[in-house]
Each structure stands twice: as structure tokens, then as C-alpha cells.
PDB file of N, CA and C in Angstrom:
ATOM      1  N   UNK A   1       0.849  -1.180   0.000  1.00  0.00           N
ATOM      2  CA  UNK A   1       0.000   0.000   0.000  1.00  0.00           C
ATOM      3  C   UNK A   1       0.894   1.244   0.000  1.00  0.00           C
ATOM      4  N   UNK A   2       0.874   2.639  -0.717  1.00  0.00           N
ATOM      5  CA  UNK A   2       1.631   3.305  -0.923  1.00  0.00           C
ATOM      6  C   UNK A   2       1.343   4.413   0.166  1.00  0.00           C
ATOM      7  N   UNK A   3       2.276   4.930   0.720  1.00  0.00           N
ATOM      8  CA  UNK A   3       2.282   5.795   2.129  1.00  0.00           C
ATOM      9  C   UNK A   3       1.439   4.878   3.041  1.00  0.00           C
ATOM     10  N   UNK A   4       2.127   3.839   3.449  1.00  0.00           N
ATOM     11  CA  UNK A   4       1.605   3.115   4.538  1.00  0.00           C
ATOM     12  C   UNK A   4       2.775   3.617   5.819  1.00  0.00           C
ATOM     13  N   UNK A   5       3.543   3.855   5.615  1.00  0.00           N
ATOM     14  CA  UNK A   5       4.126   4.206   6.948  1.00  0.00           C
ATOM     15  C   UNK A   5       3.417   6.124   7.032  1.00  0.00           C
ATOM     16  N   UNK A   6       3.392   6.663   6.445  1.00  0.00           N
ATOM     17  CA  UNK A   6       2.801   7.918   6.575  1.00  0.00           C
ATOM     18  C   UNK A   6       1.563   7.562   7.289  1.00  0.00           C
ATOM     19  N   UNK A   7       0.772   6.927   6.942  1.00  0.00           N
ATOM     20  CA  UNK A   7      -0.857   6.392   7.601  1.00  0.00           C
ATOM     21  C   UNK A   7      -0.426   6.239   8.826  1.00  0.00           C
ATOM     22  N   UNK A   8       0.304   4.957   8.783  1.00  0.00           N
ATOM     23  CA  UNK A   8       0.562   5.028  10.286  1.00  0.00           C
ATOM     24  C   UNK A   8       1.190   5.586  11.323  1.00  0.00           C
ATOM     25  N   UNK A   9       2.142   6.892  10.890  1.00  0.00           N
ATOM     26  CA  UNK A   9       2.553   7.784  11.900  1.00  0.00           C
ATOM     27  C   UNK A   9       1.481   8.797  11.960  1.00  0.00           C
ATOM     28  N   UNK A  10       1.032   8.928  10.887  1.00  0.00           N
ATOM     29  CA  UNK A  10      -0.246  10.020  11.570  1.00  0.00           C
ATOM     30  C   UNK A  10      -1.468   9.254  12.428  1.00  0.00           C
ATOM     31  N   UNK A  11      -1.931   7.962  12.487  1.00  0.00           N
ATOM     32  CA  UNK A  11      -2.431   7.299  13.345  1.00  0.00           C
ATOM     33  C   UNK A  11      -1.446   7.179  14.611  1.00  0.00           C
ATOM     34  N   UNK A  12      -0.604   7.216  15.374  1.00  0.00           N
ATOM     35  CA  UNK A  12       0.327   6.853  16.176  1.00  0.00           C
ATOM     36  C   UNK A  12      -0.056   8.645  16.739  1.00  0.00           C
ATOM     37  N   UNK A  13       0.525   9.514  15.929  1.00  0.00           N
ATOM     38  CA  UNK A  13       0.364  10.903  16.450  1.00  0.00           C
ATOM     39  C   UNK A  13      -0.886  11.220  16.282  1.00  0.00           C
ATOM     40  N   UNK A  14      -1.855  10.841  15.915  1.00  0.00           N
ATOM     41  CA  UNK A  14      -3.233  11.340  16.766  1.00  0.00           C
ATOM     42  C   UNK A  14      -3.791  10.823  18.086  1.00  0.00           C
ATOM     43  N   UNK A  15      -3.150   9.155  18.249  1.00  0.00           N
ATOM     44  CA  UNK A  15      -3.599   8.843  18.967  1.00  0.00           C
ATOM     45  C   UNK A  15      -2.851   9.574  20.629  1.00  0.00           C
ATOM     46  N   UNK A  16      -1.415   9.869  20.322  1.00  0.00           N
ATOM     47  CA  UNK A  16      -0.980  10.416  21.284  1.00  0.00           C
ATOM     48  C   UNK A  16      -1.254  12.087  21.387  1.00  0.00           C
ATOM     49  N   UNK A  17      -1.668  12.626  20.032  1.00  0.00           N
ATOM     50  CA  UNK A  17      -2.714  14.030  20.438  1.00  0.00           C
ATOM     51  C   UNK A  17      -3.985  13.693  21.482  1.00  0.00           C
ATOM     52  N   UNK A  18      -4.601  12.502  21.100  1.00  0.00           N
ATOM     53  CA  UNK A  18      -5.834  12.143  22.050  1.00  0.00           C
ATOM     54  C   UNK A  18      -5.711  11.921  23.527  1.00  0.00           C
ATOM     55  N   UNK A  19      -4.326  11.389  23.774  1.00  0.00           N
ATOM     56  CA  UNK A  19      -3.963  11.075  25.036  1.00  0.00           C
ATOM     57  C   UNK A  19      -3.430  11.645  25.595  1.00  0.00           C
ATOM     58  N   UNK A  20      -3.216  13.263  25.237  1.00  0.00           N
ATOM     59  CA  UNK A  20      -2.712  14.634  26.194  1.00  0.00           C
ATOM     60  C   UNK A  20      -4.397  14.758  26.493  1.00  0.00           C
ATOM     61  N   UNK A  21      -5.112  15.037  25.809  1.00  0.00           N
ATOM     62  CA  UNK A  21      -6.424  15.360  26.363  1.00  0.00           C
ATOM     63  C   UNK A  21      -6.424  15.678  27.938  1.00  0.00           C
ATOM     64  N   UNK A  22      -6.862  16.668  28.302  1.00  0.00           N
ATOM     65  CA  UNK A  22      -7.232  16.922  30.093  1.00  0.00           C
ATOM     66  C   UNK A  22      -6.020  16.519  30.499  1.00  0.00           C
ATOM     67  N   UNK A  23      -5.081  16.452  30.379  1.00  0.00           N
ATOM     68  CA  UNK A  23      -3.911  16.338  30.424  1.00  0.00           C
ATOM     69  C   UNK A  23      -3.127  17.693  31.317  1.00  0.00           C
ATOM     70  N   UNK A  24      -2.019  17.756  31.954  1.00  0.00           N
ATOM     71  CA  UNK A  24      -1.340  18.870  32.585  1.00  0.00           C
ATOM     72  C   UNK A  24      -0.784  19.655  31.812  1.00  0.00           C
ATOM     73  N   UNK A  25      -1.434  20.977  31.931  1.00  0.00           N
ATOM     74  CA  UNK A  25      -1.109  22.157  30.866  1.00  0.00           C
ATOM     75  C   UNK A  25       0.347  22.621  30.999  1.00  0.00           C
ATOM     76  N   UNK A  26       0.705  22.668  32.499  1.00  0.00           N
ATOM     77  CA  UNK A  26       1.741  23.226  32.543  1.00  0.00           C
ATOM     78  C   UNK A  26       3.025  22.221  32.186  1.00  0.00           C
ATOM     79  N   UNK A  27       3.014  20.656  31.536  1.00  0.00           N
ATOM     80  CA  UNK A  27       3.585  19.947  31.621  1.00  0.00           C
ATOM     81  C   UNK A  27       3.742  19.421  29.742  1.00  0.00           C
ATOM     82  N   UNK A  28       2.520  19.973  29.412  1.00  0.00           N
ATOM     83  CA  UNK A  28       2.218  19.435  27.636  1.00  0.00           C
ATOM     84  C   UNK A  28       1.692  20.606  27.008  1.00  0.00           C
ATOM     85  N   UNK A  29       2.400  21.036  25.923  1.00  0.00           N
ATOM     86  CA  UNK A  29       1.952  21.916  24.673  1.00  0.00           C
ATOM     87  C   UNK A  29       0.865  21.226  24.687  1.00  0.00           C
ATOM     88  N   UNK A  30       1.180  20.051  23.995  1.00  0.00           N
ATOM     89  CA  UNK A  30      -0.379  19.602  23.305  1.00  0.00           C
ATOM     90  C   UNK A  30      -1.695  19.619  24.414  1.00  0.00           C
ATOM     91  N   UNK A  31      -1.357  19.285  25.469  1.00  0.00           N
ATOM     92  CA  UNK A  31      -2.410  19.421  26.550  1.00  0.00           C
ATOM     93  C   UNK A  31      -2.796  20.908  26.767  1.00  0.00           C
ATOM     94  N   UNK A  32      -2.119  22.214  26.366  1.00  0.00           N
ATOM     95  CA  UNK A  32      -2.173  23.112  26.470  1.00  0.00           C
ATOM     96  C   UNK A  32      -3.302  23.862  24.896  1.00  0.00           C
ATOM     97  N   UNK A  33      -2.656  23.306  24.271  1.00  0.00           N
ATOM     98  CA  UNK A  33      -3.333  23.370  23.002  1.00  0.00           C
ATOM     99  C   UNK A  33      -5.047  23.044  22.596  1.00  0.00           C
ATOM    100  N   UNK A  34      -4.512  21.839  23.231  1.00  0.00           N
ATOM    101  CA  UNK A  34      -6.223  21.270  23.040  1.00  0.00           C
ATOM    102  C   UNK A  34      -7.454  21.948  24.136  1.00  0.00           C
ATOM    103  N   UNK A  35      -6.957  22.401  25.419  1.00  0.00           N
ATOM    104  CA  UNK A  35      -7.498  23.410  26.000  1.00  0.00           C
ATOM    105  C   UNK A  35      -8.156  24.802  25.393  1.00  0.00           C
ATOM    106  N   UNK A  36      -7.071  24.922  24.221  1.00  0.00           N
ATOM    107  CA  UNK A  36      -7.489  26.470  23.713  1.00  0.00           C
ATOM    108  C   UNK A  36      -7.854  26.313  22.304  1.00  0.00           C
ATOM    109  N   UNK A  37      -8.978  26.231  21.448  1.00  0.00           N
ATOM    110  CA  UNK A  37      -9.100  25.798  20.545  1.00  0.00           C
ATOM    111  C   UNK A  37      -8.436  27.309  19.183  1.00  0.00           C
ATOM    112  N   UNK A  38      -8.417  28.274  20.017  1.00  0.00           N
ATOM    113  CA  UNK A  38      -8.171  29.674  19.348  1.00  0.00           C
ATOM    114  C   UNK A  38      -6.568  29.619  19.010  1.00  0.00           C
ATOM    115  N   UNK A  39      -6.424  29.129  20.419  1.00  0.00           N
ATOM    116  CA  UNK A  39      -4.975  29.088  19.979  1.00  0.00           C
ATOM    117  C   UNK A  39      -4.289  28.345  19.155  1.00  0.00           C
ATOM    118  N   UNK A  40      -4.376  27.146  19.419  1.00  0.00           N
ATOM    119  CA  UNK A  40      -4.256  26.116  18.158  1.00  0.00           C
ATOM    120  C   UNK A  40      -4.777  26.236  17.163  1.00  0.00           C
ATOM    121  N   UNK A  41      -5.672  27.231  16.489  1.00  0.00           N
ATOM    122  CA  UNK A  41      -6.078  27.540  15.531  1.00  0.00           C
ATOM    123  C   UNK A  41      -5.004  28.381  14.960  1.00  0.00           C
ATOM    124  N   UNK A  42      -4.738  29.441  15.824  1.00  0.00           N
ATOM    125  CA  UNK A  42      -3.388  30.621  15.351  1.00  0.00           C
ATOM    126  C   UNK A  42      -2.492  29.624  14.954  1.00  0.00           C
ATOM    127  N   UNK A  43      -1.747  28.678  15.858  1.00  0.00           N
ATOM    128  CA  UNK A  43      -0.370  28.390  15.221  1.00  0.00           C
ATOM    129  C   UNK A  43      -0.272  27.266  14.303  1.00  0.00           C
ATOM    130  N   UNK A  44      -1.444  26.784  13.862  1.00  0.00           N
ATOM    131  CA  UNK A  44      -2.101  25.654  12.469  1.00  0.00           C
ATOM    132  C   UNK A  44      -1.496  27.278  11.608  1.00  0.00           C
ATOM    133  N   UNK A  45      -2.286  28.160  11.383  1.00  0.00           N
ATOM    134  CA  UNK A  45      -2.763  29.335  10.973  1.00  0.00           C
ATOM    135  C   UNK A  45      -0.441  29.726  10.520  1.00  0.00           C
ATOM    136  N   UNK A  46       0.462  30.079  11.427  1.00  0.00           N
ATOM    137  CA  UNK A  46       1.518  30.026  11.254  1.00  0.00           C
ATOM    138  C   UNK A  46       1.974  29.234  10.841  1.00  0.00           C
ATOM    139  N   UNK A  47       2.162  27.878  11.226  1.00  0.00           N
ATOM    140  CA  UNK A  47       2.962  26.659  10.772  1.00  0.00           C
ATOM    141  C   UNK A  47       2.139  26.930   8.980  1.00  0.00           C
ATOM    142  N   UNK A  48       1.184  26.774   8.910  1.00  0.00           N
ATOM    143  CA  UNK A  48       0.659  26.488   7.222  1.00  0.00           C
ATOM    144  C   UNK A  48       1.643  27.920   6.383  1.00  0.00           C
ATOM    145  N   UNK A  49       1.398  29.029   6.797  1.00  0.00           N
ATOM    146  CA  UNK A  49       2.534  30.317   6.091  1.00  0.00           C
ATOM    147  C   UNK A  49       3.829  29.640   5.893  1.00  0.00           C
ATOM    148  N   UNK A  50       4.744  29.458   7.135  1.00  0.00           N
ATOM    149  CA  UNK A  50       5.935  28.681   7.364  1.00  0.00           C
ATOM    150  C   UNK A  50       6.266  27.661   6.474  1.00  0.00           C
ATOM    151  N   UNK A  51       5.106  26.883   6.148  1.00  0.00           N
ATOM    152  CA  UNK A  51       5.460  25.693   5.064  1.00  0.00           C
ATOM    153  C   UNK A  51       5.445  26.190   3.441  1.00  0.00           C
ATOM    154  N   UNK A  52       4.194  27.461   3.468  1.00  0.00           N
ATOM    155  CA  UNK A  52       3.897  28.342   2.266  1.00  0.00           C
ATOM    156  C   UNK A  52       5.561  28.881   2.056  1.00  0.00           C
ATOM    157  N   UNK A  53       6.221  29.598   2.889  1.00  0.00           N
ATOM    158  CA  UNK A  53       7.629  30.099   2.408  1.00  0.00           C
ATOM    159  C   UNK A  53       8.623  29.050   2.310  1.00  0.00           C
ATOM    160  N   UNK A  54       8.536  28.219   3.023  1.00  0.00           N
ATOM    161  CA  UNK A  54       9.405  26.800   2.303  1.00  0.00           C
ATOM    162  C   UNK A  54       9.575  26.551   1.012  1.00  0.00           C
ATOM    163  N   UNK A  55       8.275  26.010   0.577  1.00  0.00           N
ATOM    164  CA  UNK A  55       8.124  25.707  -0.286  1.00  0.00           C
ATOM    165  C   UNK A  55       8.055  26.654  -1.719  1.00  0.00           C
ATOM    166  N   UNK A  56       7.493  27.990  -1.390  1.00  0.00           N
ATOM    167  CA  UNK A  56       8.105  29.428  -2.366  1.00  0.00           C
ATOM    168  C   UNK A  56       9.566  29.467  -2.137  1.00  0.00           C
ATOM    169  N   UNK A  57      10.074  29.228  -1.608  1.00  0.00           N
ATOM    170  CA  UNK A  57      11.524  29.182  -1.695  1.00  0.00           C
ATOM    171  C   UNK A  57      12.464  28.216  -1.946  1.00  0.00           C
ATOM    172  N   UNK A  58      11.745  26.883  -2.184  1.00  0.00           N
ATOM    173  CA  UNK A  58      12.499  25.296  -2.714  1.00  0.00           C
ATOM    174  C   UNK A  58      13.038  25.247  -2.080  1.00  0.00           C
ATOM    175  N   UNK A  59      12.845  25.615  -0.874  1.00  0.00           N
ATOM    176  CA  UNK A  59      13.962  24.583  -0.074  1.00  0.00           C
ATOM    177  C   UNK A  59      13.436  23.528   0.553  1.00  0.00           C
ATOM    178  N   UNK A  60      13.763  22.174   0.079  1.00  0.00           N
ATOM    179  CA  UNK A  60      13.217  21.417   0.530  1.00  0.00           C
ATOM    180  C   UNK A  60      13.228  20.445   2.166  1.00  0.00           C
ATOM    181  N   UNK A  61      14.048  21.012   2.637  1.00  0.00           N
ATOM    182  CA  UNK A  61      14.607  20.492   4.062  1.00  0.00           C
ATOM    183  C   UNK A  61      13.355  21.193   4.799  1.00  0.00           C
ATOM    184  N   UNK A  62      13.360  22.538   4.523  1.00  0.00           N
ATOM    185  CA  UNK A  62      12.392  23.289   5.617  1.00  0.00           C
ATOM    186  C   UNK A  62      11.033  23.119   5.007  1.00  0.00           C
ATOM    187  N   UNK A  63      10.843  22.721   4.012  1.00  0.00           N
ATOM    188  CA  UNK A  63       9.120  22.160   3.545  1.00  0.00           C
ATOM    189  C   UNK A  63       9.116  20.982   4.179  1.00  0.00           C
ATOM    190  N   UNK A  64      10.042  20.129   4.430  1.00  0.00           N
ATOM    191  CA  UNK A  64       9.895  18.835   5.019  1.00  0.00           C
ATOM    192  C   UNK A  64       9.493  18.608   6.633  1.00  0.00           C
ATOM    193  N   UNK A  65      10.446  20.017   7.247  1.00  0.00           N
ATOM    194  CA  UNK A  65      10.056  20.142   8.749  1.00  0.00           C
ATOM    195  C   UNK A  65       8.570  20.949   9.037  1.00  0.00           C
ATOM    196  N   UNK A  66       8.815  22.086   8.484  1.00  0.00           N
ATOM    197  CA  UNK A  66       7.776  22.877   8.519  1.00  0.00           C
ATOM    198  C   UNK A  66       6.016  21.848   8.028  1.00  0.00           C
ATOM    199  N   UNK A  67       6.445  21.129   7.117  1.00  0.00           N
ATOM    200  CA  UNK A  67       4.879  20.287   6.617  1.00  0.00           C
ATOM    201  C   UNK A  67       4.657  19.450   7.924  1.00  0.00           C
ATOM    202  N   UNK A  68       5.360  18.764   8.841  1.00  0.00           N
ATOM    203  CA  UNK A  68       5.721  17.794   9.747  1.00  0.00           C
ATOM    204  C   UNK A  68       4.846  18.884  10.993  1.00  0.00           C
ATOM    205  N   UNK A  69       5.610  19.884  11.331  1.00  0.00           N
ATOM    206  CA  UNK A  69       4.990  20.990  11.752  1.00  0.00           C
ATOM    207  C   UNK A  69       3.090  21.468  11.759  1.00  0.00           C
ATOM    208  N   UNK A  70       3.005  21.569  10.553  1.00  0.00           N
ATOM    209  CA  UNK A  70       1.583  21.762   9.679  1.00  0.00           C
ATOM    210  C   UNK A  70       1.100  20.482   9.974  1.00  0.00           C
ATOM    211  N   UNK A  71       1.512  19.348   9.834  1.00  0.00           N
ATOM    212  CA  UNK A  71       0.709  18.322  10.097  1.00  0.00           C
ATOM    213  C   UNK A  71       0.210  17.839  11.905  1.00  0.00           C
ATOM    214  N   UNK A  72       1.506  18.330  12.511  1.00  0.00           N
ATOM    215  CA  UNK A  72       0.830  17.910  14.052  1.00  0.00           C
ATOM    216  C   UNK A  72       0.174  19.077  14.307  1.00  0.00           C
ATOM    217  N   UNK A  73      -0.030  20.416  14.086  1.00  0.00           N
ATOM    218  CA  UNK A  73      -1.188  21.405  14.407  1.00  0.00           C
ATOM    219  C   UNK A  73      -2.052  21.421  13.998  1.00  0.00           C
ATOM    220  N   UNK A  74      -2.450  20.421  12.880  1.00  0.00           N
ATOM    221  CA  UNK A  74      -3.435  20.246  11.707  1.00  0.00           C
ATOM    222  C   UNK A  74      -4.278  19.229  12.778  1.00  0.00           C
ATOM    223  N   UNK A  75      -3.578  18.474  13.478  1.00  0.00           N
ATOM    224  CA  UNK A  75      -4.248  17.656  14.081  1.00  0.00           C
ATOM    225  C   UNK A  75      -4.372  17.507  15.518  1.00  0.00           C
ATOM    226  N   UNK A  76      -3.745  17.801  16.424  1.00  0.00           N
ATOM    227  CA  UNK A  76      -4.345  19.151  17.670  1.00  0.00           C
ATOM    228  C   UNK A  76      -5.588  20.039  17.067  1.00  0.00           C
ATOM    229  N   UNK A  77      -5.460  20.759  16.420  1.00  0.00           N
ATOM    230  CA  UNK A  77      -7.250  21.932  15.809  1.00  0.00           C
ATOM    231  C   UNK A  77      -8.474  20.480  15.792  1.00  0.00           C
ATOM    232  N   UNK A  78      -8.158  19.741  14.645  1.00  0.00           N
ATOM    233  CA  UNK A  78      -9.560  18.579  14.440  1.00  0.00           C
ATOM    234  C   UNK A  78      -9.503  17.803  15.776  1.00  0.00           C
ATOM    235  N   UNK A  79      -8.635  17.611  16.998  1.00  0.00           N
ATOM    236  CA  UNK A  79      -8.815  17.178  17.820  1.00  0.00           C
ATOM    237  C   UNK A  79      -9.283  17.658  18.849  1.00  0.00           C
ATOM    238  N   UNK A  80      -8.746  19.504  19.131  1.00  0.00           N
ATOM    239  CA  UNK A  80      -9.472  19.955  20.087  1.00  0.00           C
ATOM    240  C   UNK A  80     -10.844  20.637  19.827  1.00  0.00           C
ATOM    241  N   UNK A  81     -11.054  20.556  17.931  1.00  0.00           N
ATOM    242  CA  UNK A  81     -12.465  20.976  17.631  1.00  0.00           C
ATOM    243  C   UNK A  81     -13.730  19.563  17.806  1.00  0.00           C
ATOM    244  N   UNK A  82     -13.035  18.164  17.483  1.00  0.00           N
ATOM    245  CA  UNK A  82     -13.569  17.409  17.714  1.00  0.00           C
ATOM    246  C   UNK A  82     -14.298  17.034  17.057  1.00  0.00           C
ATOM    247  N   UNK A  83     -13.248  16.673  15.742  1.00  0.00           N
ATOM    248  CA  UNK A  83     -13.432  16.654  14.211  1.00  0.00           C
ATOM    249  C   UNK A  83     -12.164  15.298  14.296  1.00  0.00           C
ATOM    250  N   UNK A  84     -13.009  14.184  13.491  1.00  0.00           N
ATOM    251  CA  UNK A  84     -12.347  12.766  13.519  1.00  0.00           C
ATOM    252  C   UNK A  84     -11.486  12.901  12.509  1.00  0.00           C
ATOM    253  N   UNK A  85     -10.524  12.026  12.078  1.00  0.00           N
ATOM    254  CA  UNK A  85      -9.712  11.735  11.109  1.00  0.00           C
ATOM    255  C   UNK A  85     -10.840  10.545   9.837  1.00  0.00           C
ATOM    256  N   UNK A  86     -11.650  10.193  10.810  1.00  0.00           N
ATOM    257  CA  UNK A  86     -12.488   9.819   9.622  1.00  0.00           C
ATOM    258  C   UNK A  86     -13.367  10.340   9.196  1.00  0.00           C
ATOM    259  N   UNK A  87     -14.024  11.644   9.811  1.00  0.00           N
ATOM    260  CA  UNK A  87     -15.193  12.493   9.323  1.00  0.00           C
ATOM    261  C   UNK A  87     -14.207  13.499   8.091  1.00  0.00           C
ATOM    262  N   UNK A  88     -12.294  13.672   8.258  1.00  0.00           N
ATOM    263  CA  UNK A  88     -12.098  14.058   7.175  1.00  0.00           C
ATOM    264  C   UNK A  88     -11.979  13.231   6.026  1.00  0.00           C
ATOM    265  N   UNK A  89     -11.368  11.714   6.322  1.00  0.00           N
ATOM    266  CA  UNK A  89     -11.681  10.578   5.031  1.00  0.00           C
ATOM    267  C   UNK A  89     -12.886  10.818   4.388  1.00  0.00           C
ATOM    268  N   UNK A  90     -13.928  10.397   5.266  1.00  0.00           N
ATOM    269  CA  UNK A  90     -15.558  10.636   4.822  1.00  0.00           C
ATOM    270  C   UNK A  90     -15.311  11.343   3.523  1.00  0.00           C
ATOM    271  N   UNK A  91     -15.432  12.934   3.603  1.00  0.00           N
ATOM    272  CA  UNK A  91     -14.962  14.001   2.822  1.00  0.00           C
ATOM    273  C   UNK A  91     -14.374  14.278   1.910  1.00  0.00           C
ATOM    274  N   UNK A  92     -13.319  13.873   2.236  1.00  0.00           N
ATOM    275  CA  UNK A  92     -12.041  12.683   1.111  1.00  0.00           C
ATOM    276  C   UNK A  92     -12.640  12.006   0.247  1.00  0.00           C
ATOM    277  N   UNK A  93     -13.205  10.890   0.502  1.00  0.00           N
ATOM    278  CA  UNK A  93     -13.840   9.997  -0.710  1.00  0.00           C
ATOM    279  C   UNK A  93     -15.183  10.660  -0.999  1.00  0.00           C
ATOM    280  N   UNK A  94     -16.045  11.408  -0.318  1.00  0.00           N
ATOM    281  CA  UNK A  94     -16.798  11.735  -1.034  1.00  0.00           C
ATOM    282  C   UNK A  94     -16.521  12.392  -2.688  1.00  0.00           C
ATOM    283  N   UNK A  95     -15.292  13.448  -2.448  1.00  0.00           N
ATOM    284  CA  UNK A  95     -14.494  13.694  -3.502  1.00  0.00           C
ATOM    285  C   UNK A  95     -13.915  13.410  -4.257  1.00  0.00           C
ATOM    286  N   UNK A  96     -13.710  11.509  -4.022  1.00  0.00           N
ATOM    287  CA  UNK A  96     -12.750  11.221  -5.307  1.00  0.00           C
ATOM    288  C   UNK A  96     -13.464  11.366  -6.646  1.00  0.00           C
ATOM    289  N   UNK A  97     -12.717  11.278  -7.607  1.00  0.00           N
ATOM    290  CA  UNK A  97     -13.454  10.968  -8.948  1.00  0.00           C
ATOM    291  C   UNK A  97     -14.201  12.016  -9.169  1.00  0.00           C
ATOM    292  N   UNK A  98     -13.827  13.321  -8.595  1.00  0.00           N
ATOM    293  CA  UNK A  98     -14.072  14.479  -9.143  1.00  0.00           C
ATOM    294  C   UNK A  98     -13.532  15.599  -9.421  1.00  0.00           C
ATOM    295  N   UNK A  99     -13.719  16.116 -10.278  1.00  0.00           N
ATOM    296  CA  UNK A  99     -12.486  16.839 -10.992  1.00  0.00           C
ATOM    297  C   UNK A  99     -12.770  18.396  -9.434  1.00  0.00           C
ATOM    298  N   UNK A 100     -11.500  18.419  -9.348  1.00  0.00           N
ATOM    299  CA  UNK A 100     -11.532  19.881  -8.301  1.00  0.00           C
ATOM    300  C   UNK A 100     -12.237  20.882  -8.568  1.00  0.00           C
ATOM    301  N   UNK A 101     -12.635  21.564  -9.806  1.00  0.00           N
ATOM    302  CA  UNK A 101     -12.662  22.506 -10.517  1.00  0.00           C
ATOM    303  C   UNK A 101     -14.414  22.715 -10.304  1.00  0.00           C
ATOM    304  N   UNK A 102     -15.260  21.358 -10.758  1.00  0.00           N
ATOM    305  CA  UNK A 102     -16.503  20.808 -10.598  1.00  0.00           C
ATOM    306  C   UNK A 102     -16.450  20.738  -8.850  1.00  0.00           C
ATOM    307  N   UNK A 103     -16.017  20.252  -8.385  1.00  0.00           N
ATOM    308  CA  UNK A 103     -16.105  20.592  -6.877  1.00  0.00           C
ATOM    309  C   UNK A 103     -16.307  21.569  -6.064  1.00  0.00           C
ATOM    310  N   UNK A 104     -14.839  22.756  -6.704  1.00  0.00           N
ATOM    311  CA  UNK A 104     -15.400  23.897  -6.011  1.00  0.00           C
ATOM    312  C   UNK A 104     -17.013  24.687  -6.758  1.00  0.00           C
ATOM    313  N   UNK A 105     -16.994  24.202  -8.000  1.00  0.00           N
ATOM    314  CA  UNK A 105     -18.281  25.016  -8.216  1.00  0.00           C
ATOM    315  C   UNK A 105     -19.611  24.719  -7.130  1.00  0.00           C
ATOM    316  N   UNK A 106     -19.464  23.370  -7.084  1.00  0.00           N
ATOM    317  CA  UNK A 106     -20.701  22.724  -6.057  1.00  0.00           C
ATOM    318  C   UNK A 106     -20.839  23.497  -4.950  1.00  0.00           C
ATOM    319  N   UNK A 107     -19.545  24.060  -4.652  1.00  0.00           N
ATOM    320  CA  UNK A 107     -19.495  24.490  -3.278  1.00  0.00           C
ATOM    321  C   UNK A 107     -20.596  25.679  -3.061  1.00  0.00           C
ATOM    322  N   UNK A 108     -20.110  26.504  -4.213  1.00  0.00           N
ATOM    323  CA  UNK A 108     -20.361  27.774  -4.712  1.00  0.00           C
ATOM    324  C   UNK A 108     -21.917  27.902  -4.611  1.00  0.00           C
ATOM    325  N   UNK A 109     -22.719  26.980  -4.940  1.00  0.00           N
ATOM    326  CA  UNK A 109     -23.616  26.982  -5.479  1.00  0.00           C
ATOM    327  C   UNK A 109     -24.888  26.794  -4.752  1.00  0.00           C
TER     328      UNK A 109
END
């Protein structure tokens, strides 16, 4: 299966996003994070810019950290909003087999 180790580190790191939950703030970012849904919204909100100038700039070392970055704040936000990794699959396949373009019009509409 292709990005099977990707699947499963982002399963591994959600599940340990889930298990800071109520967790000691003064002891865990992520326990701190998931407390504040605003806040973890801001630094999703930074890390995604951060990966935007990476990647405008080819460098590929810091698109690699910075996306890594983007991806664990990506998932702290759907965790402390309380938004599944499968309600985004859901979403996901609702979309396959459609051209983007036809998609966003639907949206639109």
C-alpha cells in the first residue's frame, strides 16, 4: 500500500494528540493546546505560512520540517475541535473521482 508508513505515523500521532487530552497544561503543549481551541487555531494558521515560504523558496529540508509541523497542528485543531480523522476521510472519498474545478463550483452553489 503506498504511504503506509505515513498512515501510520499520523495514526500513532493522533492517537498520542488524544492522550494529552485533560492532560497537565503546565507539563504538555499539546495538553495546552487542546485546552485552547483559538490558539491552536493561530499556530495551524503560522505553521501552514511557514510551510507556504518553504516551499516558495524550494527549499526542501524546511518544507519537510515545517509540513511535519503543519501536520501535528493540523491535528491538535480537528482534535481539540472534535473533528475525527475519519469524518475528514468521509470528505475525502466523497471527492474522489471528481475533478476539483466541478467541486469547487458545487461548493459555490
Amino acid at each position: 500500500m503506498p504511504h503506509k508508513r505515513f498512515s501510520d505515523v499520523i495514526g500513532r500521532l493522533a492517537a498520542t494528540i488524544e492522550s494529552r487530552r485533560g492532560g497537565d497544561t503546565s507539563a504538555s503543549y499539546t495538553a495546552q493546546l487542546l485546552s485552547d481551541l483559538d490558539r491552536a487555531a493561530k499556530k495551524l494558521g503560522e505553521e501552514a505560512v511557514e510551510t507556504v515560504i518553504a516551499a516558495a523558496q524550494g527549499d526542501r529540508e524546511a518544507l519537510t520540517a515545517e509540513s511535519a509541523d503543519l501536520i501535528y497542528h493540523w491535528l491538535v485543531v480537528l482534535a481539540a475541535a472534535g473533528v475525527s480523522l475519519d469524518e475528514v476521510a468521509e470528505r475525502l472519498e466523497m471527492r474522489e473521482g471528481t475533478s476539483g474545478l466541478a467541486e469547487k463550483a458545487a461548493r459555490k452553489g
